[in-house]
N, C-alpha and C. Protein backbone atom coordinates (compact mmCIF):
# COMPACT_ATOMS: atom_id res chain seq x y z
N UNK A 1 155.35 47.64 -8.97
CA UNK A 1 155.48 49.00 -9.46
C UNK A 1 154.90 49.06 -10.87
N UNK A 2 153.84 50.11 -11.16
CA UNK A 2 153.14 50.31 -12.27
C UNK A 2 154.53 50.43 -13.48
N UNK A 3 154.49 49.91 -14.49
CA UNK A 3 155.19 50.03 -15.97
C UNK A 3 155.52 51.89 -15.88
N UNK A 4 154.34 52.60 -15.75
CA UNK A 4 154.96 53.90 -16.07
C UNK A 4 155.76 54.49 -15.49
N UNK A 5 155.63 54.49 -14.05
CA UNK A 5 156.35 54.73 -13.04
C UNK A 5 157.73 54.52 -12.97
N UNK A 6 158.13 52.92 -13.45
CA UNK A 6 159.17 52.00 -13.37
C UNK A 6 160.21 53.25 -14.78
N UNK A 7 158.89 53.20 -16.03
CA UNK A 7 159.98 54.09 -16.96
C UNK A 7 160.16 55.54 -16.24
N UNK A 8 159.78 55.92 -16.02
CA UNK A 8 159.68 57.47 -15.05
C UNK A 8 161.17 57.13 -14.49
N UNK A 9 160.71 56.53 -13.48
CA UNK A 9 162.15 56.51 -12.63
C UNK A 9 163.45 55.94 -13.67
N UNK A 10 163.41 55.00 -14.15
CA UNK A 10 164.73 54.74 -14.86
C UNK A 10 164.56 55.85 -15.79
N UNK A 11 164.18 56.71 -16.08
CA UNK A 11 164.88 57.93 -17.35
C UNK A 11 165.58 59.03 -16.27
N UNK A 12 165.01 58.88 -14.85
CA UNK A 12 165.92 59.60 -13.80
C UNK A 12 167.46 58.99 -13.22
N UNK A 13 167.23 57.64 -14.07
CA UNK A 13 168.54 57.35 -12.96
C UNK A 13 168.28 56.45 -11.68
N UNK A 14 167.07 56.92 -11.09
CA UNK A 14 166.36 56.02 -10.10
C UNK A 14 166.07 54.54 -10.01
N UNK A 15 166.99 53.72 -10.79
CA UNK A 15 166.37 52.07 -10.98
C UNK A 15 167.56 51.47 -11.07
N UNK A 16 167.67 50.97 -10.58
CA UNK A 16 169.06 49.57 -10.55
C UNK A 16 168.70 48.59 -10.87
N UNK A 17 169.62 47.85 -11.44
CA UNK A 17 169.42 46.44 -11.65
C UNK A 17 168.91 45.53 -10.92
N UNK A 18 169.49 45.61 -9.80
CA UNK A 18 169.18 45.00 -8.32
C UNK A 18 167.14 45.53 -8.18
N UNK A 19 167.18 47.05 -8.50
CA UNK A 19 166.01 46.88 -8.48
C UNK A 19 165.30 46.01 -9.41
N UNK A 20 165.55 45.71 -10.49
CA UNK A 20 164.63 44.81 -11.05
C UNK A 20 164.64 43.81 -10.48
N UNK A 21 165.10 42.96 -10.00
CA UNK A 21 165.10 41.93 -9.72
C UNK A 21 164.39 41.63 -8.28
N UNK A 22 164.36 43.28 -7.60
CA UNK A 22 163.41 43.17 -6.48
C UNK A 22 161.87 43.32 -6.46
N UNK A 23 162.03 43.60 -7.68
CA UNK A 23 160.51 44.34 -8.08
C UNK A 23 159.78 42.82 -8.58
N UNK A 24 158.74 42.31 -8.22
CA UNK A 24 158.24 41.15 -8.21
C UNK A 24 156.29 41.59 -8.37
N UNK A 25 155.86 40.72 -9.15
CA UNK A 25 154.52 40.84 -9.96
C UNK A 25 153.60 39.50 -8.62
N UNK A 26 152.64 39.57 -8.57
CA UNK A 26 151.83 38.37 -7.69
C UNK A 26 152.13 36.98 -8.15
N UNK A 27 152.69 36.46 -8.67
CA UNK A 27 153.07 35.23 -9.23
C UNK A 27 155.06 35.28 -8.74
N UNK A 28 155.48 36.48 -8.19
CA UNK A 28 156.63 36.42 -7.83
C UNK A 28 157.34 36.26 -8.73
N UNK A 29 157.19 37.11 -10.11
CA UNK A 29 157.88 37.06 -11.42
C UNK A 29 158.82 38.64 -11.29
N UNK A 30 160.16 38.18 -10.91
CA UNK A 30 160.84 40.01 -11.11
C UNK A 30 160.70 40.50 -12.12
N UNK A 31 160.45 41.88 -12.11
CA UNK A 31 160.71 42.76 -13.71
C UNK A 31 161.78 42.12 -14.38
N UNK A 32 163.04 41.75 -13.75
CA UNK A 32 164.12 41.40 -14.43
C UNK A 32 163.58 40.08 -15.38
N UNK A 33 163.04 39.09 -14.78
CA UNK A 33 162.98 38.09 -15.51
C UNK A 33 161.60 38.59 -16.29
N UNK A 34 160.93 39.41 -16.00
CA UNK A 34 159.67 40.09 -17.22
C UNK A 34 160.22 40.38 -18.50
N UNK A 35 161.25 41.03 -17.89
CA UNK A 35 162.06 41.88 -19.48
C UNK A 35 162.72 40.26 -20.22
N UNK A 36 163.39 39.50 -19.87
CA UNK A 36 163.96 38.64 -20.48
C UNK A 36 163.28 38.14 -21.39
N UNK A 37 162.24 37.90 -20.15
CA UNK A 37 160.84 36.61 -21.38
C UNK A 37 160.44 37.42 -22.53
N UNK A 38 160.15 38.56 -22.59
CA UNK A 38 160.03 39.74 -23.81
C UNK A 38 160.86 39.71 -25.12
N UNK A 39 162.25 39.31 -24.50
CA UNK A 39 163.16 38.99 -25.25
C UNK A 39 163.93 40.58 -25.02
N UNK A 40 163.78 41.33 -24.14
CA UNK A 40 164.51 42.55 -23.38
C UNK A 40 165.77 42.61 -22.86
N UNK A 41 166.84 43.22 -23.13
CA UNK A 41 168.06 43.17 -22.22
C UNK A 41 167.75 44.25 -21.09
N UNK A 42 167.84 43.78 -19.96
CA UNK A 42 167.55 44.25 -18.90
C UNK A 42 168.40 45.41 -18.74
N UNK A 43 169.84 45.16 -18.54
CA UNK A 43 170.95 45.80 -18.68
C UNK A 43 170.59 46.68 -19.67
N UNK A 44 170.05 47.31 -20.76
CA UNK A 44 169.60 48.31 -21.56
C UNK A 44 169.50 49.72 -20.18
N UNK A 45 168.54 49.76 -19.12
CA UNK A 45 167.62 50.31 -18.53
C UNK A 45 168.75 51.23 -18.53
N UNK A 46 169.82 51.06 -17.98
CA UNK A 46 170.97 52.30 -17.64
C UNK A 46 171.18 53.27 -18.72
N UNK A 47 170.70 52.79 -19.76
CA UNK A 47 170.66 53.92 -21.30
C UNK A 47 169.97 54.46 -21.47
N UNK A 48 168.56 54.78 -20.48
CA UNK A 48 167.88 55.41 -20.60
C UNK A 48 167.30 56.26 -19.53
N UNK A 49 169.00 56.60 -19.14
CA UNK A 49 168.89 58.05 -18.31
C UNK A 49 169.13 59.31 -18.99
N UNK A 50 168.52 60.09 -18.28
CA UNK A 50 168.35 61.56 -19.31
C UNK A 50 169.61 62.24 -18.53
N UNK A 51 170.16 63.01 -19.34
CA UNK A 51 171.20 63.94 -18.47
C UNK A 51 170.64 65.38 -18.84
């Protein structure tokens, strides 16, 4: 899933945790472990739903 998209949907609410971790790059790297190596708390993503 394209980066913009991924923020799109998590400012809806649309992204779970679980999804990160399903979401996988050609090397079979999850977003979840993308954000880590960044030095990212994954767990953040839920704070950035819009109400």
């Amino acid at each position: 899933m394209a980066p913009v998209i991924l923020a799109s949907k998590a400012m809806l609410g649309q992204v779970t945790l679980e999804n990160l971790h399903q979401y996988k790059d050609k090397d079979d790297v999850s977003v979840y472990e993308a954000m880590q190596e960044y030095g990212l708390v994954p767990e953040n993503i839920l704070k950035c739903i819009i109400s």
